[in-house]
N, C-alpha and C. Protein backbone atom coordinates (compact mmCIF):
# COMPACT_ATOMS: atom_id res chain seq x y z
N UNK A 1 0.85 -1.16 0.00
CA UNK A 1 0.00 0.00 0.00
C UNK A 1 0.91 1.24 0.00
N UNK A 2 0.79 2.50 -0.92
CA UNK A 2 1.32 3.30 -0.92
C UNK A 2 0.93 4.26 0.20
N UNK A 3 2.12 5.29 0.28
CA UNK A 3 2.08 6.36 0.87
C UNK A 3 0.56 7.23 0.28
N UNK A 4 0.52 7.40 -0.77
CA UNK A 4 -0.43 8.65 -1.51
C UNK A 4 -2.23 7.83 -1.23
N UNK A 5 -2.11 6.43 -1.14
CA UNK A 5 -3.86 5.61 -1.36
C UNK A 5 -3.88 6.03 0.37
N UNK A 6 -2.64 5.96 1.94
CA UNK A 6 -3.43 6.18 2.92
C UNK A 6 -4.07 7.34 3.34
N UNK A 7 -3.33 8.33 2.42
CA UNK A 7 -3.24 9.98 2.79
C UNK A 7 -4.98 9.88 2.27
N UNK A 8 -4.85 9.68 1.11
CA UNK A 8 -6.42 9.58 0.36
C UNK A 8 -7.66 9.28 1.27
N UNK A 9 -7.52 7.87 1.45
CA UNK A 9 -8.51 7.62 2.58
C UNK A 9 -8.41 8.29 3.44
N UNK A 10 -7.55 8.68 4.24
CA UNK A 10 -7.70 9.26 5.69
C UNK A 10 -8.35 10.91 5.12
N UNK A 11 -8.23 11.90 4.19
CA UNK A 11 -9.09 12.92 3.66
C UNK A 11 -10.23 12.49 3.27
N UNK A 12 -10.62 11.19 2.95
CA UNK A 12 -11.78 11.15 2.42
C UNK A 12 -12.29 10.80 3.79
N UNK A 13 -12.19 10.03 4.27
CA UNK A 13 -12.57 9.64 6.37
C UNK A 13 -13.39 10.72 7.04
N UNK A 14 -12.05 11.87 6.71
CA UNK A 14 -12.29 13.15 7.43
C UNK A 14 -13.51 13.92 6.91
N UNK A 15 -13.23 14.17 5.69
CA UNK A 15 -14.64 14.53 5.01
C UNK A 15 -15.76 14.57 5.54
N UNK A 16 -15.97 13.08 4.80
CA UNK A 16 -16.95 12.03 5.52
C UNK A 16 -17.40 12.87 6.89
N UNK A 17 -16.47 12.30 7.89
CA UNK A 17 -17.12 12.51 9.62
C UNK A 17 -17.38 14.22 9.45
N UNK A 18 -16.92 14.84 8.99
CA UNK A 18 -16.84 16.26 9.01
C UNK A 18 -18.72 16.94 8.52
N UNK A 19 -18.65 16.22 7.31
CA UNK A 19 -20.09 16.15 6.48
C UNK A 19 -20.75 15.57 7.38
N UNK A 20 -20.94 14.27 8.27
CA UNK A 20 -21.97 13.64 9.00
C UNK A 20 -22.14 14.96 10.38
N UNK A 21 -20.84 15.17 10.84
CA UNK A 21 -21.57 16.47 12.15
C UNK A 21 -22.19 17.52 11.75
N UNK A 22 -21.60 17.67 10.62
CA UNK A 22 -22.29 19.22 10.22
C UNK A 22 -23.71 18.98 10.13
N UNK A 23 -24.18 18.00 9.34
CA UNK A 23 -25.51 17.51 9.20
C UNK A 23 -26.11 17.57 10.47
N UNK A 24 -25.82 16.73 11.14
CA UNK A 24 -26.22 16.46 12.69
C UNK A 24 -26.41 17.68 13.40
N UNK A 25 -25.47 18.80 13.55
CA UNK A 25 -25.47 20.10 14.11
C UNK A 25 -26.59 21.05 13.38
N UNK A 26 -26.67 20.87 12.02
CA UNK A 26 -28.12 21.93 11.17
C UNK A 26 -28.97 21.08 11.76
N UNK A 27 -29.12 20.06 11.67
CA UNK A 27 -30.58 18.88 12.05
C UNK A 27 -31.39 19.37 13.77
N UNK A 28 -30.41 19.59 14.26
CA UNK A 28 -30.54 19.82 15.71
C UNK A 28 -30.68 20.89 16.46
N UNK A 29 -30.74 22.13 15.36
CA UNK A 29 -30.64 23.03 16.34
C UNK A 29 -31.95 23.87 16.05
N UNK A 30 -32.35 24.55 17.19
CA UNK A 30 -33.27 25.64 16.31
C UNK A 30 -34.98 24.64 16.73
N UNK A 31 -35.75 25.25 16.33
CA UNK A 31 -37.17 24.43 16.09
C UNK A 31 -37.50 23.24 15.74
N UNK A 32 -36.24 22.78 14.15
CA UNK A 32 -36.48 21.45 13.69
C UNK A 32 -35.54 20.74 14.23
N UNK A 33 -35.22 20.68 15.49
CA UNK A 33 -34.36 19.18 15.80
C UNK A 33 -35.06 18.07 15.76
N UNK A 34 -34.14 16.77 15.45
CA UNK A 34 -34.15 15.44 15.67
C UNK A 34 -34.96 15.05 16.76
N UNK A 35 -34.57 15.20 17.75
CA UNK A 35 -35.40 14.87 19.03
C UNK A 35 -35.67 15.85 20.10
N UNK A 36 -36.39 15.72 20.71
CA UNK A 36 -36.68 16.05 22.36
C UNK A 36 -37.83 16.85 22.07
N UNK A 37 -38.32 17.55 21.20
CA UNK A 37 -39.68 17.67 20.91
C UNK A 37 -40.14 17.11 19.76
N UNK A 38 -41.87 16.50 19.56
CA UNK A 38 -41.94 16.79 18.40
C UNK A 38 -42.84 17.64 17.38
N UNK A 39 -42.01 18.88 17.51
CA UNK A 39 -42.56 19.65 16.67
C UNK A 39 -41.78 19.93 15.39
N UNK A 40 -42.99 19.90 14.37
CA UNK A 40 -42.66 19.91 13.12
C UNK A 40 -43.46 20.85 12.40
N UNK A 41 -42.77 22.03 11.74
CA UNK A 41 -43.13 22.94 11.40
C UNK A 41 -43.09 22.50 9.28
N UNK A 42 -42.30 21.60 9.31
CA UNK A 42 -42.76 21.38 7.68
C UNK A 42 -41.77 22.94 6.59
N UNK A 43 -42.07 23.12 5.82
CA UNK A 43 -41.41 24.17 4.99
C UNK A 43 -41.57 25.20 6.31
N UNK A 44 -42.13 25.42 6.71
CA UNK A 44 -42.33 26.39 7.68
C UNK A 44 -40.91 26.96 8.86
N UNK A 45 -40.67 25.71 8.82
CA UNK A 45 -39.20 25.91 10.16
C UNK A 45 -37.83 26.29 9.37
N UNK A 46 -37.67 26.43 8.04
CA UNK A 46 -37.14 26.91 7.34
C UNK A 46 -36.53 28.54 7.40
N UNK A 47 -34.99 29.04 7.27
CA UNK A 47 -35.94 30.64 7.20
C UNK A 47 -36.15 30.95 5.68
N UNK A 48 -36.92 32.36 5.80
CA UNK A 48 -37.27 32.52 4.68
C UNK A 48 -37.06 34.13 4.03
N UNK A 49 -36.00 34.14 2.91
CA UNK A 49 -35.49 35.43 2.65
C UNK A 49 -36.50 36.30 2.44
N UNK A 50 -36.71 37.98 3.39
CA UNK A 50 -37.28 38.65 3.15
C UNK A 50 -36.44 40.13 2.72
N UNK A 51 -37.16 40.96 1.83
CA UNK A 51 -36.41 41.88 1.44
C UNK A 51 -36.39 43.44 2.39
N UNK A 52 -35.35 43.68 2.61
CA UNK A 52 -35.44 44.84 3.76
C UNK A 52 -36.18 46.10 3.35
N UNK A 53 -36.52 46.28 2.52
CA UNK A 53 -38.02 46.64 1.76
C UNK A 53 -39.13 46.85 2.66
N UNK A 54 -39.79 45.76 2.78
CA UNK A 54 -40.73 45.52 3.78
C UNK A 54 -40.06 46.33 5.02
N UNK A 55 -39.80 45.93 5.62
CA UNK A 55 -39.55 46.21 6.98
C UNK A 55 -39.06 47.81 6.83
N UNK A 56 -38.27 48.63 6.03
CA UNK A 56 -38.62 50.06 5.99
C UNK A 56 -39.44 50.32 5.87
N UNK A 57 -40.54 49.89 4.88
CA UNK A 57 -42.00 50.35 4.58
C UNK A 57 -43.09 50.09 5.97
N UNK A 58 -42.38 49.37 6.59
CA UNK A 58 -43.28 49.31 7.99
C UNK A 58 -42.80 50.53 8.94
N UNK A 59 -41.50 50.66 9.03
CA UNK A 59 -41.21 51.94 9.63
C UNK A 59 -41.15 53.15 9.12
N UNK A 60 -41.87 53.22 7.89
CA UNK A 60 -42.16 54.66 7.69
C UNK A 60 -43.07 54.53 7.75
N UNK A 61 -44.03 53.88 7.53
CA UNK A 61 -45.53 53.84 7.78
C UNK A 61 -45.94 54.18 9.30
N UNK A 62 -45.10 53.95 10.40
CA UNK A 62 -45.20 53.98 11.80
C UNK A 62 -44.48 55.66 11.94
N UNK A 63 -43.47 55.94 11.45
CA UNK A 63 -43.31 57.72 11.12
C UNK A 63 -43.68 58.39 10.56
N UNK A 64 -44.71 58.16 9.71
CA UNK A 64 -46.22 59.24 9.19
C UNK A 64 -47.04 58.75 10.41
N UNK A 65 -47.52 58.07 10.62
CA UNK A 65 -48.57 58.09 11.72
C UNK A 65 -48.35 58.93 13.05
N UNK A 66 -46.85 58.55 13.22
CA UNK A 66 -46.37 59.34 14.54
C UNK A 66 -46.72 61.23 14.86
N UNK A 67 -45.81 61.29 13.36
CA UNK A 67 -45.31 62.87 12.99
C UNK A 67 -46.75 63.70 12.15
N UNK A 68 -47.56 62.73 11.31
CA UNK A 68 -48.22 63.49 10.29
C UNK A 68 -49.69 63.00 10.37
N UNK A 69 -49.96 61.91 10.79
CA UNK A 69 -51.93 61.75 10.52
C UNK A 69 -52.11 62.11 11.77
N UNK A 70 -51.57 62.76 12.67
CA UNK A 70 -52.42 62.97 14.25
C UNK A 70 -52.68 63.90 13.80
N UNK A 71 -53.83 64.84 14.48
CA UNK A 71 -54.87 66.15 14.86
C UNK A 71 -54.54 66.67 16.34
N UNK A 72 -53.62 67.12 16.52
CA UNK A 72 -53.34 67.74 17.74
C UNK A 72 -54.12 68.90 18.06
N UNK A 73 -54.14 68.98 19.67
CA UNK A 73 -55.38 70.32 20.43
C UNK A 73 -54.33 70.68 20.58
N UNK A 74 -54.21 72.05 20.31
CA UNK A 74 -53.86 73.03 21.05
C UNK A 74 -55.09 74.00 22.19
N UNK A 75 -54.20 75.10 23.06
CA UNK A 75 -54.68 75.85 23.55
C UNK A 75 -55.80 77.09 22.56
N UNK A 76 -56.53 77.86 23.64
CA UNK A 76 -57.35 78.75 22.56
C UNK A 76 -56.67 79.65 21.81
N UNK A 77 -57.20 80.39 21.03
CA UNK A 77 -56.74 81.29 20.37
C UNK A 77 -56.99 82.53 21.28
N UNK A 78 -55.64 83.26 20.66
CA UNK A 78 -55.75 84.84 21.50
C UNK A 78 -56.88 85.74 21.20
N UNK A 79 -57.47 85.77 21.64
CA UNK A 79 -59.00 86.86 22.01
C UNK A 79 -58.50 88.06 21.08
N UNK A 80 -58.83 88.35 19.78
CA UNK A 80 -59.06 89.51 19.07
C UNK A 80 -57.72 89.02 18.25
N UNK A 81 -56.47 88.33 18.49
CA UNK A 81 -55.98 88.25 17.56
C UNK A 81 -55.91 87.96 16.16
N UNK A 82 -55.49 87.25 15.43
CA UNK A 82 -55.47 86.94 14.17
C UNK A 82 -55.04 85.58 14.08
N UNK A 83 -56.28 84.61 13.62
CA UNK A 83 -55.85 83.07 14.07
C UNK A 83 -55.52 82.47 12.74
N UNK A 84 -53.52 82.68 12.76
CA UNK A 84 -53.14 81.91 11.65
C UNK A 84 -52.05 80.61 11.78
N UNK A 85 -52.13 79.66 11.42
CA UNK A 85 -51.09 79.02 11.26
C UNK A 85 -50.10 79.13 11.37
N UNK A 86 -49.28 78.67 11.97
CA UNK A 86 -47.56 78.52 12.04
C UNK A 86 -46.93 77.68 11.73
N UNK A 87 -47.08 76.58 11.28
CA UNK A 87 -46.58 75.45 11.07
C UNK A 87 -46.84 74.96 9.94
N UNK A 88 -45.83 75.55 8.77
CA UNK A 88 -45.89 75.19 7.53
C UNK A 88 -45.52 73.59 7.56
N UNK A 89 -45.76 72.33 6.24
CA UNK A 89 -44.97 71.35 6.09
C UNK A 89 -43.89 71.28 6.21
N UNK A 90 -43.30 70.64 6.65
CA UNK A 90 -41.26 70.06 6.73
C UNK A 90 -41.09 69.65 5.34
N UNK A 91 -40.06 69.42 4.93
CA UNK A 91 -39.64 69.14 3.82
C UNK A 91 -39.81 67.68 4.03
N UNK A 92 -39.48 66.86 4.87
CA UNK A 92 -39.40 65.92 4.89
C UNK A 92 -40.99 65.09 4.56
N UNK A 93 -42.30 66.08 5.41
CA UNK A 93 -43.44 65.76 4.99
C UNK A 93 -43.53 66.07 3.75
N UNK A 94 -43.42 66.74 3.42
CA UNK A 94 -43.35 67.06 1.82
C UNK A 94 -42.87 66.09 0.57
N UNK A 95 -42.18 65.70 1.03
CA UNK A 95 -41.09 64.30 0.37
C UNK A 95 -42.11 63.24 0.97
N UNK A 96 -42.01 62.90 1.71
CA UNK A 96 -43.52 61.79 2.06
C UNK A 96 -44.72 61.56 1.47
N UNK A 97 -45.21 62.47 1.37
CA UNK A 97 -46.41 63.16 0.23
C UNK A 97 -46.22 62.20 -1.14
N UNK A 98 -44.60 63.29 -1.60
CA UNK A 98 -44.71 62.83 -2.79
C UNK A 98 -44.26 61.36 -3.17
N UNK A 99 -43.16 60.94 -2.27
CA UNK A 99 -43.33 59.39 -2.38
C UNK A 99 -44.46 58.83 -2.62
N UNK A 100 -45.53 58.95 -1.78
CA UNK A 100 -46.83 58.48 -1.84
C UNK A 100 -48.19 58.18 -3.11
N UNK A 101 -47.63 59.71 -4.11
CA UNK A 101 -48.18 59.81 -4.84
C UNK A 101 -47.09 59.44 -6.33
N UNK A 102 -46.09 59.68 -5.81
CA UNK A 102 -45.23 59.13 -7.41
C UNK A 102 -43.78 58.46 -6.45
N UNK A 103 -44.12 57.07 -6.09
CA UNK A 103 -42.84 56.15 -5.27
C UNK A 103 -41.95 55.60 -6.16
N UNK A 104 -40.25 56.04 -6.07
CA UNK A 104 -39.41 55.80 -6.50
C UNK A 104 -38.64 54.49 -5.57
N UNK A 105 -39.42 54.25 -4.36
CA UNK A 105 -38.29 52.84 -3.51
C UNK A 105 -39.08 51.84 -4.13
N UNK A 106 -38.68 50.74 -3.95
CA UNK A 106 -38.76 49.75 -4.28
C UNK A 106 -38.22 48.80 -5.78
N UNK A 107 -37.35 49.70 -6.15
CA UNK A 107 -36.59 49.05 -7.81
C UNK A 107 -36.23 48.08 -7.39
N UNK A 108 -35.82 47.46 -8.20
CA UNK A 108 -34.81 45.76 -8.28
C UNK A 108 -33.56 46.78 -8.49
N UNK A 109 -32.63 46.16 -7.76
CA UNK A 109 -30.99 46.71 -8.58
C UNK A 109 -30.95 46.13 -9.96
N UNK A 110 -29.95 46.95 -10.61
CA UNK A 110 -29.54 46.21 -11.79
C UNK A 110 -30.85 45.78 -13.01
N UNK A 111 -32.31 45.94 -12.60
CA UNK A 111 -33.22 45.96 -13.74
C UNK A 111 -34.17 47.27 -13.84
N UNK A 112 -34.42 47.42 -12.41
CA UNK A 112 -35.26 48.58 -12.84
C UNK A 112 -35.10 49.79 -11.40
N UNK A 113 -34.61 50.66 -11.93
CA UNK A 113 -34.01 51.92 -10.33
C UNK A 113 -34.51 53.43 -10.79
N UNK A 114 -34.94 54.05 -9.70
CA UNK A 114 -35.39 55.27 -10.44
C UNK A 114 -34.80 55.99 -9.19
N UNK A 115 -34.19 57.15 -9.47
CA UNK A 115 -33.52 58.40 -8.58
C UNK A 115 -34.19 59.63 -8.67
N UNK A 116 -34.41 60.23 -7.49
CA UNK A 116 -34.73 61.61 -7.51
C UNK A 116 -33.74 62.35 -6.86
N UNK A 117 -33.40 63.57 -7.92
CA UNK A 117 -32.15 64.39 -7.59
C UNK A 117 -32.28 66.15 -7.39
N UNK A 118 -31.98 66.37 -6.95
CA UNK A 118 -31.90 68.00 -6.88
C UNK A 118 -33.40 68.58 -7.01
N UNK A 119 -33.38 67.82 -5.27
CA UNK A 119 -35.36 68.26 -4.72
C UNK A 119 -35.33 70.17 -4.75
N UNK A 120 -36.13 70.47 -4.92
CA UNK A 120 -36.56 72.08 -4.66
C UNK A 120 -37.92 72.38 -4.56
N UNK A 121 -37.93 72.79 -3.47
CA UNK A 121 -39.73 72.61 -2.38
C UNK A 121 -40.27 73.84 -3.12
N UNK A 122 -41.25 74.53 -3.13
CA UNK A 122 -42.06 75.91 -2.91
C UNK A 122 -43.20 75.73 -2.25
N UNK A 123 -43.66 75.89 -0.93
CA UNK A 123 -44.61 76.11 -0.22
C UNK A 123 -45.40 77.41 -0.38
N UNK A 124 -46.50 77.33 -0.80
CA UNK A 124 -47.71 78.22 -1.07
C UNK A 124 -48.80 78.00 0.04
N UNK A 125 -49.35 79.00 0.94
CA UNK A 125 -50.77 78.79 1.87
C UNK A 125 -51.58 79.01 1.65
N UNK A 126 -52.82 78.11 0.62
CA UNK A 126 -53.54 78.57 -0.02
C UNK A 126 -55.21 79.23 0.76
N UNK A 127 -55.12 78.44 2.16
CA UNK A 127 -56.44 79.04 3.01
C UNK A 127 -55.91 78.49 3.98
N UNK A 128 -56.45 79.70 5.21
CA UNK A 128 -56.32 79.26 6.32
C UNK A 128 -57.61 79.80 7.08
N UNK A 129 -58.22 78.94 8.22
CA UNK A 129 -59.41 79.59 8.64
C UNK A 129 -59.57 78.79 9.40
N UNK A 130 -60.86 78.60 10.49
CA UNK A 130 -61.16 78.21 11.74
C UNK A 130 -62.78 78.25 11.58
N UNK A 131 -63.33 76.86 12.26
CA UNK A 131 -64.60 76.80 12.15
C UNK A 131 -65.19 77.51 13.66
N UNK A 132 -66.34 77.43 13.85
CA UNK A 132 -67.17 78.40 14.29
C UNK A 132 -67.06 76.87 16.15
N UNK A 133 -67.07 76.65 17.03
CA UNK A 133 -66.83 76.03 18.09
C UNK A 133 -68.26 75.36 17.79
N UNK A 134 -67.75 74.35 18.31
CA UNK A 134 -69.01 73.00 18.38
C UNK A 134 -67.96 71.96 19.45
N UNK A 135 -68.99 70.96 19.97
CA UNK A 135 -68.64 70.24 21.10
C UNK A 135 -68.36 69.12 20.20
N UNK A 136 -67.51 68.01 20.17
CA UNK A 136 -66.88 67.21 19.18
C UNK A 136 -66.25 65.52 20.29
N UNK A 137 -67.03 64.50 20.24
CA UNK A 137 -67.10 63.49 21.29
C UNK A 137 -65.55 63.41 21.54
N UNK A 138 -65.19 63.45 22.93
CA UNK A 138 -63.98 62.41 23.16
C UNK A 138 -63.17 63.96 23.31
N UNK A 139 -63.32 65.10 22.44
CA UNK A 139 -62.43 66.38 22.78
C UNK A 139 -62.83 67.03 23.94
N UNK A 140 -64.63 67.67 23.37
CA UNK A 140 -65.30 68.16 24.09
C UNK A 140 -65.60 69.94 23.43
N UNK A 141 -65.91 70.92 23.47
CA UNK A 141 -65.37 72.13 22.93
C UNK A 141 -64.24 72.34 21.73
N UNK A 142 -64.58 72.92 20.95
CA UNK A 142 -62.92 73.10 20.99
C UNK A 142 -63.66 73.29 18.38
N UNK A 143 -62.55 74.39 18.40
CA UNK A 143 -62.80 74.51 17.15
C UNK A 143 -61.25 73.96 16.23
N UNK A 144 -61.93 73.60 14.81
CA UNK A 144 -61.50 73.18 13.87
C UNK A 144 -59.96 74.25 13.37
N UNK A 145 -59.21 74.06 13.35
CA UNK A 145 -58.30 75.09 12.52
C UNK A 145 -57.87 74.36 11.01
N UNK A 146 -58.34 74.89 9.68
CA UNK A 146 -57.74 74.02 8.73
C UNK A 146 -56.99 75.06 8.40
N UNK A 147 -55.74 74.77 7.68
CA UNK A 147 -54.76 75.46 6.47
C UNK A 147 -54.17 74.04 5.56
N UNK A 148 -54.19 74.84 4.66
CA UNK A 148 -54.00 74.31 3.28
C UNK A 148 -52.58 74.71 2.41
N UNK A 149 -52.13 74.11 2.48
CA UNK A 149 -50.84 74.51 1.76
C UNK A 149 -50.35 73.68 0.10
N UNK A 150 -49.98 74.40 -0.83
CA UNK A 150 -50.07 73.78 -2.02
C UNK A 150 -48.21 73.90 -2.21
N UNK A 151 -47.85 72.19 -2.57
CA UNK A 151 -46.06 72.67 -2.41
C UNK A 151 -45.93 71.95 -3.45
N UNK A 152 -45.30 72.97 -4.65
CA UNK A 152 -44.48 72.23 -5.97
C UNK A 152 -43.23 71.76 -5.51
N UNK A 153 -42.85 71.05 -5.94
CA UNK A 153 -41.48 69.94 -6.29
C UNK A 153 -41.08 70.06 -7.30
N UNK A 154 -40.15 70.69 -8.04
CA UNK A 154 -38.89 70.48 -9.15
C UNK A 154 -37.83 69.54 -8.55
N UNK A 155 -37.53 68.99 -9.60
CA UNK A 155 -36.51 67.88 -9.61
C UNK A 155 -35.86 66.70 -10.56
N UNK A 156 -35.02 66.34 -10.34
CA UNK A 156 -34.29 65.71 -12.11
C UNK A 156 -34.69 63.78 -11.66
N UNK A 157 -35.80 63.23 -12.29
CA UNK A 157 -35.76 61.97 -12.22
C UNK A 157 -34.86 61.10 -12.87
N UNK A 158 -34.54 59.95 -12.49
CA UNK A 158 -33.66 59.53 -13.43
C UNK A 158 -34.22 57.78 -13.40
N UNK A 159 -34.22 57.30 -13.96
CA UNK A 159 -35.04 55.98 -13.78
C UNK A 159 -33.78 55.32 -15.13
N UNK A 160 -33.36 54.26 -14.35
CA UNK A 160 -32.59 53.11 -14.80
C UNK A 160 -33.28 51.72 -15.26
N UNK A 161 -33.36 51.58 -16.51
CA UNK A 161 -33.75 49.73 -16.80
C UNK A 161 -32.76 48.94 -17.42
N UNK A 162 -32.40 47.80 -17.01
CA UNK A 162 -31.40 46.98 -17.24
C UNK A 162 -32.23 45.67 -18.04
N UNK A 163 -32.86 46.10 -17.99
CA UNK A 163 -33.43 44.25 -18.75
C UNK A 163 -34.81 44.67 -19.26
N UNK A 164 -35.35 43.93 -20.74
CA UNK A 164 -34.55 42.96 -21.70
C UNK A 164 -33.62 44.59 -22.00
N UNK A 165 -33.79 45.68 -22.94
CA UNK A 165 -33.29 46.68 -23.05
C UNK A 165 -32.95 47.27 -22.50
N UNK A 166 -31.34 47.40 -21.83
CA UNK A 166 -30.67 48.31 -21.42
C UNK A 166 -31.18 49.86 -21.07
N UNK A 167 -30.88 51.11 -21.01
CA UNK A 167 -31.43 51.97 -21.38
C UNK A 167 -31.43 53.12 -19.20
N UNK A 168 -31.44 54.65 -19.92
CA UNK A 168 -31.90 55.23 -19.14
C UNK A 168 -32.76 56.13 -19.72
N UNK A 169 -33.59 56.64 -18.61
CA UNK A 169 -34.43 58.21 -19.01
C UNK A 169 -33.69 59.07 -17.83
N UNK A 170 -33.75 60.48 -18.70
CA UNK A 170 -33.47 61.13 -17.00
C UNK A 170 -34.26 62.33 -17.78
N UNK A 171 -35.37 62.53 -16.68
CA UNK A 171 -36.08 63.78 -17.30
C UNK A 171 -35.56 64.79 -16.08
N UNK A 172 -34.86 65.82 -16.47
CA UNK A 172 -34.55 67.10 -15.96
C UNK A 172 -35.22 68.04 -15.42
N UNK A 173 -36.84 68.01 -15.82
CA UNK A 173 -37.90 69.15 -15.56
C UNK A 173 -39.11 67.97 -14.74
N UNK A 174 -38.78 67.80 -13.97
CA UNK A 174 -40.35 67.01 -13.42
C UNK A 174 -40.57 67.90 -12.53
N UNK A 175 -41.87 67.65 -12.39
CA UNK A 175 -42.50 68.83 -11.59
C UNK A 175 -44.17 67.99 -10.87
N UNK A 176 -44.11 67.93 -9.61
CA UNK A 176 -45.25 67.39 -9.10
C UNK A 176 -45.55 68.54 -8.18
N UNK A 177 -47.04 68.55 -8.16
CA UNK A 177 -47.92 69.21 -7.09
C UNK A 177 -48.56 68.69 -6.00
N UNK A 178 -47.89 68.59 -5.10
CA UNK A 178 -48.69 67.82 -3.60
C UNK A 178 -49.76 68.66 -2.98
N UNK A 179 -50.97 68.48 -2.41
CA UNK A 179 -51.61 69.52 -1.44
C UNK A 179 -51.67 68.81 0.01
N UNK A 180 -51.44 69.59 1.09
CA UNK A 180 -51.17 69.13 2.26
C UNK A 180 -51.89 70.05 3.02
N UNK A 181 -53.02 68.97 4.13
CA UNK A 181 -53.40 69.93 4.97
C UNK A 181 -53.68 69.70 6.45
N UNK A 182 -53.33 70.72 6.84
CA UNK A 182 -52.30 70.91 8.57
C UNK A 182 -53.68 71.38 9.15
N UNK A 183 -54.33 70.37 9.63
CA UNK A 183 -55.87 70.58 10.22
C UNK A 183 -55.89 70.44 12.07
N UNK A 184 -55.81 71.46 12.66
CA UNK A 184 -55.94 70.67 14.42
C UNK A 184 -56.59 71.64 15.13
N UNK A 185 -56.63 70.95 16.36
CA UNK A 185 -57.83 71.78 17.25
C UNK A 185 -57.60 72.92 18.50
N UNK A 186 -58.68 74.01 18.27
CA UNK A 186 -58.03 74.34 19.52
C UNK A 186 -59.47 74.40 20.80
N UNK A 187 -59.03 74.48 21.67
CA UNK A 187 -59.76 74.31 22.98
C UNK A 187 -60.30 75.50 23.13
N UNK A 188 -61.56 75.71 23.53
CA UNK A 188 -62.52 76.66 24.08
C UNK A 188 -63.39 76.40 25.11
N UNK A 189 -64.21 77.76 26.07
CA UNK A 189 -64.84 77.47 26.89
C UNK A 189 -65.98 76.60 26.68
N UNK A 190 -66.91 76.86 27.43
CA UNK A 190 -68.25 76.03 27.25
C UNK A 190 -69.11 76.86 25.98
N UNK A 191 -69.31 75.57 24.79
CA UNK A 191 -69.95 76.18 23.41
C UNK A 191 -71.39 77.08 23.97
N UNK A 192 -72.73 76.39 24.73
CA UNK A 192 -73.67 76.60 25.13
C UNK A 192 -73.82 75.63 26.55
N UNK A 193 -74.57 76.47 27.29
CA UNK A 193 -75.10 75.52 28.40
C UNK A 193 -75.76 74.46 28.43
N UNK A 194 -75.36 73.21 29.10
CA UNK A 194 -75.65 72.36 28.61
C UNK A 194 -75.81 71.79 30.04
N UNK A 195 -77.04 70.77 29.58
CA UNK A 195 -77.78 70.51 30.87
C UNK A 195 -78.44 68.74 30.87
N UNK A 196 -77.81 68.40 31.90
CA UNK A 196 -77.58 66.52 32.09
C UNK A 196 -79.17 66.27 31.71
N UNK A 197 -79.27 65.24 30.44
CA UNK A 197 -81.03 65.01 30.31
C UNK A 197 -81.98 64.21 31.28
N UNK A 198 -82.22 64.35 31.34
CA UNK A 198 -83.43 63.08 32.66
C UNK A 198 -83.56 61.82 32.10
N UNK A 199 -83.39 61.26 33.14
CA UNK A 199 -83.07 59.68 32.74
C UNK A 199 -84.59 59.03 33.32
């Protein structure tokens, strides 16, 4: 028997035992082991590639809700003053908006990618005004403040396709119109006297 046929076997041996633990160690660990329970989850105990996609789109969905669909009370308005708004959109709401209405996330790399470049906001206030006090369940008192703000977007799109035809567009002049409106409440005394009904 040569030198070179024991070397052989003894790498192939090793292999071998090397391949049988490894097996044994995936088999065993985790939900789908071999023994000591038996639970069997089927394709299920598997993991399963998800794209980090999702899971941003869940956390921005949880930072518009936070920052932008609430209706906040404020205090009353100053007696004879002039009841206007202060709180134009953020840019960032603004960009939210327009994601919403023309969404550039979600490309594939390498087949289909679209970029937005050289954002430029203009915020316009197109009405602002305050409804007349009414009692409103769960607030109690308290009047409506709406303003309305109309904000163009200039900006250079650029949208990439890689498959079947190669190819870019980049349009230089896009221009979207978002309308956004900054609606919340403010607190007042008692609307009318109001008197517990008979039961």
């Amino acid at each position: 028997m040569t030198p070179n046929s024991t070397v052989k076997r003894t790498s192939i041996a090793g292999r071998l035992a090397f391949c049988t633990m490894a097996m044994l160690a995936i088999g065993s660990s985790g939900c789908y082991g071999l023994g000591g329970t038996n639970i069997n989850l089927g394709f299920l105990g598997w993991p399963i590639p998800v794209s980090p996609y999702f899971q941003h789109k869940l956390e921005e969905d949880f930072w518009k809700k936070e920052r932008y669909d609430r209706v906040p009370i404020l205090g009353p308005t100053t007696s004879g003053g002039p009841a206007v708004a202060l709180d134009p959109p953020s840019d960032d709401e603004v960009v939210h908006a327009l994601e919403s209405a023309r969404p550039v996330q979600g490309g594939i790399p390498l087949l289909w990618e679209t970029q937005r470049n050289d954002v430029r906001i203009i915020k316009e206030k197109i009405a602002d005004y305050i409804d007349p006090p009414r009692f409103y369940p769960l607030i109690g008192p308290a009047q409506l403040h709406h303003a309305h703000y109309k904000c163009t977007i200039y900006f250079d799109e650029k949208t990439t396709v890689g498959y079947p035809i190669p190819h870019t567009l980049h349009d230089r002049e896009a221009i979207e119109v978002v309308y956004i409106d900054h609606n919340h409440f403010h607190m007042v005394g008692d609307v009318e006297p109001y008197t517990t009904p008979n039961l």
